[in-house]
Protein backbone atom coordinates (compact mmCIF):
# COMPACT_ATOMS: atom_id res chain seq x y z
CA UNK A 1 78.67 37.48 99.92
CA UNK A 2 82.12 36.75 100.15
CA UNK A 3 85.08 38.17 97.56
CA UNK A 4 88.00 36.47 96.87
CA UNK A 5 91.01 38.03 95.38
CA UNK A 6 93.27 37.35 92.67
CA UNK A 7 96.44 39.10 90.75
CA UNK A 8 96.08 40.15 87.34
CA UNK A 9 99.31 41.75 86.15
CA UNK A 10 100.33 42.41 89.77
CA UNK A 11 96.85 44.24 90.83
CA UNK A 12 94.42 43.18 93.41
CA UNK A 13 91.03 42.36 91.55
CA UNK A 14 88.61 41.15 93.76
CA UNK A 15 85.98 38.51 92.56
CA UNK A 16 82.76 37.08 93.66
CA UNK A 17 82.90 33.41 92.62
CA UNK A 18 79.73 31.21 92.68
CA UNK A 19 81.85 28.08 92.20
CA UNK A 20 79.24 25.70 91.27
CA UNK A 21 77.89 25.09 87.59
CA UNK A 22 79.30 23.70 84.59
CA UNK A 23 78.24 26.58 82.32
CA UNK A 24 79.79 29.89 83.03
CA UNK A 25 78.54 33.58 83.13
CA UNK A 26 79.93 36.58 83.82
CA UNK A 27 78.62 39.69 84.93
CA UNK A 28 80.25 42.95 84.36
CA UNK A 29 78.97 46.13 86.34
CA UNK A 30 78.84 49.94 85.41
CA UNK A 31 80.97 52.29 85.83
CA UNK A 32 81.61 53.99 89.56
CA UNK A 33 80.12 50.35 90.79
CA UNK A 34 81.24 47.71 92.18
CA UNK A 35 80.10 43.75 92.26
CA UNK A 36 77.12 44.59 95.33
CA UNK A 37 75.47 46.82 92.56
CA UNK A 38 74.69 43.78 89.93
CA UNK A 39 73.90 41.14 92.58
CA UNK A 40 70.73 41.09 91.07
CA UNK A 41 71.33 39.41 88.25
CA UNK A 42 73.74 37.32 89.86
CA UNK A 43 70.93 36.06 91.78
CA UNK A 44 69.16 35.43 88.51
CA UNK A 45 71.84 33.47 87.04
CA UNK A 46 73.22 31.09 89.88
CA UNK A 47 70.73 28.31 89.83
CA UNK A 48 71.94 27.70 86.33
CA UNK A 49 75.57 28.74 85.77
CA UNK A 50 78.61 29.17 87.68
CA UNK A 51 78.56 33.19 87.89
CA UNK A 52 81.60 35.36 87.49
CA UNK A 53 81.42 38.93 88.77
CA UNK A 54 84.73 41.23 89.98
CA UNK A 55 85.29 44.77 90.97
CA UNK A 56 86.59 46.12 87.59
CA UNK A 57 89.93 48.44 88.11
CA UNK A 58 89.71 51.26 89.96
CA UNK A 59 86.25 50.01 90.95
CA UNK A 60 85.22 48.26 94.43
CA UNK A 61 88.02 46.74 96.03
CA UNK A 62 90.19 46.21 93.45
CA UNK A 63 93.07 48.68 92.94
CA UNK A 64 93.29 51.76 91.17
CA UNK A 65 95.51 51.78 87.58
CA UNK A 66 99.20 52.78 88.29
CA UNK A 67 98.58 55.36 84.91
CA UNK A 68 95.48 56.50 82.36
CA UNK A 69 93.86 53.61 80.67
CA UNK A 70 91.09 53.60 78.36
CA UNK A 71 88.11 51.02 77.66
CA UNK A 72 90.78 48.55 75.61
CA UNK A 73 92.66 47.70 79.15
CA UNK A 74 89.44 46.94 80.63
CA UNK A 75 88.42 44.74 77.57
CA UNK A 76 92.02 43.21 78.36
CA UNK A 77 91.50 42.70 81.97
CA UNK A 78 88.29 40.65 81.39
CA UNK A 79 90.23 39.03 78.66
CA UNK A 80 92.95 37.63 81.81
CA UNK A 81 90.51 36.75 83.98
CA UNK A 82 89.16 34.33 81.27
CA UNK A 83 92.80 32.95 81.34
CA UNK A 84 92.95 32.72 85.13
CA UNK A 85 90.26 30.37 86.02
CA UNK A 86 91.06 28.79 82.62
CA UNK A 87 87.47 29.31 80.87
CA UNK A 88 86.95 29.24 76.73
CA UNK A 89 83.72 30.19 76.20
CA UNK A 90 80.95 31.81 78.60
CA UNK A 91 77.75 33.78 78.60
CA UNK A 92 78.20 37.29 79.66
CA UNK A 93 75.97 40.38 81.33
CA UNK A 94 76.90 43.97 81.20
CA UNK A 95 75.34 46.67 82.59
CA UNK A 96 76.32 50.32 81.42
CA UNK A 97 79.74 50.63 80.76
CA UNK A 98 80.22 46.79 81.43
CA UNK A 99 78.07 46.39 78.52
CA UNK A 100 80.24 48.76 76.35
CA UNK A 101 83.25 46.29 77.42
CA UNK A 102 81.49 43.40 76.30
CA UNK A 103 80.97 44.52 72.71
CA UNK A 104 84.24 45.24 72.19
CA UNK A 105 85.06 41.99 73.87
CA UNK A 106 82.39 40.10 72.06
CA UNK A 107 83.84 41.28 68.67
CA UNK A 108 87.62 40.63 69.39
CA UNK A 109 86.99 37.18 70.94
CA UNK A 110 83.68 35.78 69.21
CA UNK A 111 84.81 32.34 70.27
CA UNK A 112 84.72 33.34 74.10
CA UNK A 113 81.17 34.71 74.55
CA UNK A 114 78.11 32.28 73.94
CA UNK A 115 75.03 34.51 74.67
CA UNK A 116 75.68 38.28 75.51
CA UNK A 117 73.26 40.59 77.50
CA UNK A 118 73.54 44.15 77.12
CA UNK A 119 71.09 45.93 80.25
CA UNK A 120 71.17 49.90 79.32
CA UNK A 121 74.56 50.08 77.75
CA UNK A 122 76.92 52.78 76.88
CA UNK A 123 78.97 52.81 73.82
CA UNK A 124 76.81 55.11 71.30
CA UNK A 125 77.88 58.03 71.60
CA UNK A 126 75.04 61.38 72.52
CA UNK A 127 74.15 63.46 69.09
CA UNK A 128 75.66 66.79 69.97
CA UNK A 129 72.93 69.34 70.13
CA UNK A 130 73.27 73.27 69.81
CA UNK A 131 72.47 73.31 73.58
CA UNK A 132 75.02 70.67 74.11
CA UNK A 133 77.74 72.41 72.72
CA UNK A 134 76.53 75.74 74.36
CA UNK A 135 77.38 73.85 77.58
CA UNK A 136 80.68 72.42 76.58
CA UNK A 137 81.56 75.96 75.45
CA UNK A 138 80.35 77.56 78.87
CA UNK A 139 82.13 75.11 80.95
CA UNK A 140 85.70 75.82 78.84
CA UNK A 141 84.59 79.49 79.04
CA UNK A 142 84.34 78.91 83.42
CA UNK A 143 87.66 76.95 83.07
CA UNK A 144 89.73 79.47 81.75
CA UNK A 145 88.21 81.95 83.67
CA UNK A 146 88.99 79.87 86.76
CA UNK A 147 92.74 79.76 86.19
CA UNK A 148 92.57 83.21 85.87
CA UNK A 149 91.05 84.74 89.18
CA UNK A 150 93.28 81.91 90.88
CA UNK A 151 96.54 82.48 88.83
CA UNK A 152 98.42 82.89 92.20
CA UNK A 153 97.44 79.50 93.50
CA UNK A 154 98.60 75.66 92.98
CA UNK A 155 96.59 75.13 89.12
CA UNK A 156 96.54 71.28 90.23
CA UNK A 157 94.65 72.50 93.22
CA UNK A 158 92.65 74.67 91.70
CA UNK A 159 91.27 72.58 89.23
CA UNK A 160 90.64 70.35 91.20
CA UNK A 161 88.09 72.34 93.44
CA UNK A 162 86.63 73.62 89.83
CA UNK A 163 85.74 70.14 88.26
CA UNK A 164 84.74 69.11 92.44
CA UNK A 165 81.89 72.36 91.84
CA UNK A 166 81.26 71.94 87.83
CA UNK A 167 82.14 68.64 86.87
CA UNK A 168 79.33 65.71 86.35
CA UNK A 169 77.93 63.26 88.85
CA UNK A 170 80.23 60.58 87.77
CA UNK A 171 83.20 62.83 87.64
CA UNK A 172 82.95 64.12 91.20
CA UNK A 173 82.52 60.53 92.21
CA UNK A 174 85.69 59.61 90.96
CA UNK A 175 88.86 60.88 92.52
CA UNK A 176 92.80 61.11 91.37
CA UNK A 177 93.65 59.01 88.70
CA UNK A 178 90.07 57.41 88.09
CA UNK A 179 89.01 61.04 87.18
CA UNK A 180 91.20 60.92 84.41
CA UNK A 181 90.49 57.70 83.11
CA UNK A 182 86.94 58.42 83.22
CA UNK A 183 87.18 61.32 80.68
CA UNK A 184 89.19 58.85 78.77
CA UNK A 185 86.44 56.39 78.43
CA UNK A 186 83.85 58.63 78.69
CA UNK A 187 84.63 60.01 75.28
CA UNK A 188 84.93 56.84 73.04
CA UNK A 189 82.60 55.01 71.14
CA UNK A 190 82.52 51.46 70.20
CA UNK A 191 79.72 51.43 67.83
CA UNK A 192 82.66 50.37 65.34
CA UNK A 193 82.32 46.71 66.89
CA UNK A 194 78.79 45.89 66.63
CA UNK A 195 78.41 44.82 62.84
CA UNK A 196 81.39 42.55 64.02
CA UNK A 197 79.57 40.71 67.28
CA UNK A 198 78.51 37.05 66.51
CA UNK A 199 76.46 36.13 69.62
CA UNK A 200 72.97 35.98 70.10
CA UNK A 201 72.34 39.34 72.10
CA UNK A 202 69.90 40.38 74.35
CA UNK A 203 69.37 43.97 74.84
CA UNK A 204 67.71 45.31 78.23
CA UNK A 205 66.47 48.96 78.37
CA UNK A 206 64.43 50.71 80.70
CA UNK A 207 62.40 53.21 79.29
CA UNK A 208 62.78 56.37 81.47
CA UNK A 209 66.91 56.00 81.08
CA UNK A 210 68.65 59.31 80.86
CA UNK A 211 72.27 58.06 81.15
CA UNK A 212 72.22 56.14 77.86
CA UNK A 213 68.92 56.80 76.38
CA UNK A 214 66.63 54.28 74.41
CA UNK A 215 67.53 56.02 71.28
CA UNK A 216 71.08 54.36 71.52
CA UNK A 217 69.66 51.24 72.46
CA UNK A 218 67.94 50.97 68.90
CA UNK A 219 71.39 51.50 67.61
CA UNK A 220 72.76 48.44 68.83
CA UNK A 221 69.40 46.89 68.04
CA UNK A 222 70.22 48.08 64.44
CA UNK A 223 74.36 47.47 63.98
CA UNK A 224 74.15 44.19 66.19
CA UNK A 225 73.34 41.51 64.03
CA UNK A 226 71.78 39.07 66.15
CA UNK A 227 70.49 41.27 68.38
CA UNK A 228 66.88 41.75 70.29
CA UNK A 229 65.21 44.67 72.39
CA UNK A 230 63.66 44.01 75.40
CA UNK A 231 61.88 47.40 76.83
CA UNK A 232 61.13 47.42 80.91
CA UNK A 233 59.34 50.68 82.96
CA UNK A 234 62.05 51.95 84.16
CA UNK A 235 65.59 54.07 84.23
CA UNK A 236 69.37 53.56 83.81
CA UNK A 237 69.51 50.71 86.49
CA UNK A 238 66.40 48.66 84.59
CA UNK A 239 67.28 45.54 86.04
CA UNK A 240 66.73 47.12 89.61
CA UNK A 241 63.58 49.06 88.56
CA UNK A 242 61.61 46.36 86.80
CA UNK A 243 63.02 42.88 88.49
CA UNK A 244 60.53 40.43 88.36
CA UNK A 245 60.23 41.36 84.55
CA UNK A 246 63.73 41.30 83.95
CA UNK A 247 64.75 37.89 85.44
CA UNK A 248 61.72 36.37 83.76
CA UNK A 249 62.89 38.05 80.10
CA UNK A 250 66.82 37.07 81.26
CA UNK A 251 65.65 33.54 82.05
CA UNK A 252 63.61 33.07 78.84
CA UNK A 253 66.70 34.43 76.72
CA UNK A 254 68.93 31.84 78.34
C-alpha cells in the first residue's frame, strides 16, 4: 500500500488512492487509527469503486492541528478533500468516530453521500449511570488532590503524569495537542443530525462492542430514517471480527 499526500489548508494529509473506478467510496477510520486499520473494507470495496481512505488529522501520517478542534473541522476536512479530487457525490464507510463524521456530514451535504455505512459508530452519547458519575466524581476528587501533594512542581507537568496513570485507553494514546482535542470530541453528540440524513444507511454492529454499545446502535436505527441494522459476533472492530460476514452483508447493501 502506497500513500500519497496532499495539502488541505496547508497540512499534510496523507491518502490511500485506489485510482481506478468510476463510482467513488470513501472510507473514514476511528479515532487513534490510521488508513492500515480499515484496509479491510477497502479490500471489500475496490473491485467496484474507486476507494478513498486518508489519515484523518492528527491521525497516521498526516499532521497534528496547529490548535483544539472539535468533530465540525473534521466534518470540514472530509468536506475539502471532496473538493480536491473534484468529486460530487460518493458512497461512504465509517468506522467509530469516522462514522460519527459521516452523519454529521451526511446531514449537512445530503447531495454528496449516495449510500452511507455506519460499522459500530460513535455519536450517541453513554446514559450516565450512578456508578458513572461516582467515577467522574472520584477522578475530579484524585485531580485536585494531585495538584495538591505536587503544588511545588510544574502543574503542566504534573498533569500530565496524572491523566498518563488515570486517564482512558484512548487518552493515554494520544499525546500534546491530540489529547485535548480528544476530550473535545469525546464529549459531543451528534444524534441532533440523524432525523436530518437522507441516504440509504447501513448500520454494522458487532454484538460484544463495549466502546459504543449496541444499545446506541438502535438509536441510529431509530432517528435515521432510512436506516438498517446489521448484527455480526463480534466487538468494537466488527468488521475485523466477523469478515467474511461483513463483506458479504457490505456487498449485498451496495
Amino acid at each position: 500500500m502506497e500513500k500519497e499526500f496532499i495539502r488541505i489548508d496547508g497540512k499534510k494529509i496523507a491518502v490511500y488512492d485506489t485510482k481506478t473506478g468510476d463510482d467513488v467510496a470513501f472510507v473514514l477510520h476511528g479515532w487513534g487509527a490510521n488508513i492500515e486499520s480499515v484496509m479491510p473494507i477497502v479490500s471489500s470495496l475496490k473491485d467496484r469503486y474507486r476507494v478513498i481512505a486518508y489519515d484523518s488529522l492528527g491521525h497516521g501520517d498526516s499532521d497534528e492541528p496547529d490548535a483544539v478542534i472539535g468533530g465540525d473541522d473534521y466534518v470540514d476536512l472530509l468536506r475539502k478533500i471532496y473538493d480536491y479530487y473534484g468529486i460530487a457525490r460518493a458512497t461512504c464507510i465509517g468506522h467509530s468516530f469516522g462514522g460519527k463524521t459521516l452523519t454529521v456530514f451526511a446531514a449537512l451535504y445530503p447531495e454528496k453521500v449516495g449510500k452511507l455505512v455506519l460499522v459500530d459508530a460513535s455519536g450517541v452519547l453513554p446514559k450516565r449511570s450512578f456508578t458513572y458519575y461516582r467515577k467522574v466524581y472520584t477522578f475530579k476528587f484524585l485531580k485536585k488532590l494531585y495538584k495538591l501533594l505536587f503544588f511545588w512542581q510544574d502543574t503542566e507537568k504534573a498533569m500530565a503524569r496524572f491523566y498518563k496513570k488515570f486517564g482512558s485507553d484512548d487518552y493515554k494514546a494520544a499525546d500534546g495537542i491530540m489529547r485535548k482535542v480528544f476530550v473535545k470530541v469525546v464529549n459531543e453528540s451528534t444524534e441532533e443530525y440523524f432525523p436530518r440524513i437522507q441516504a440509504d444507511t447501513l448500520l454494522i454492529w458487532g454484538d460484544e462492542d463495549d466502546a459504543t454499545p449496541l444499545s446506541m446502535a438502535r438509536v441510529f436505527e431509530e432517528k435515521i430514517p432510512e436506516a438498517g441494522l446489521v448484527v455480526l459476533k463480534g466487538g468494537h472492530f466488527s468488521y475485523l471480527d466477523a469478515y467474511g460476514q461483513f463483506d458479504a452483508v457490505l456487498r449485498s447493501f451496495l
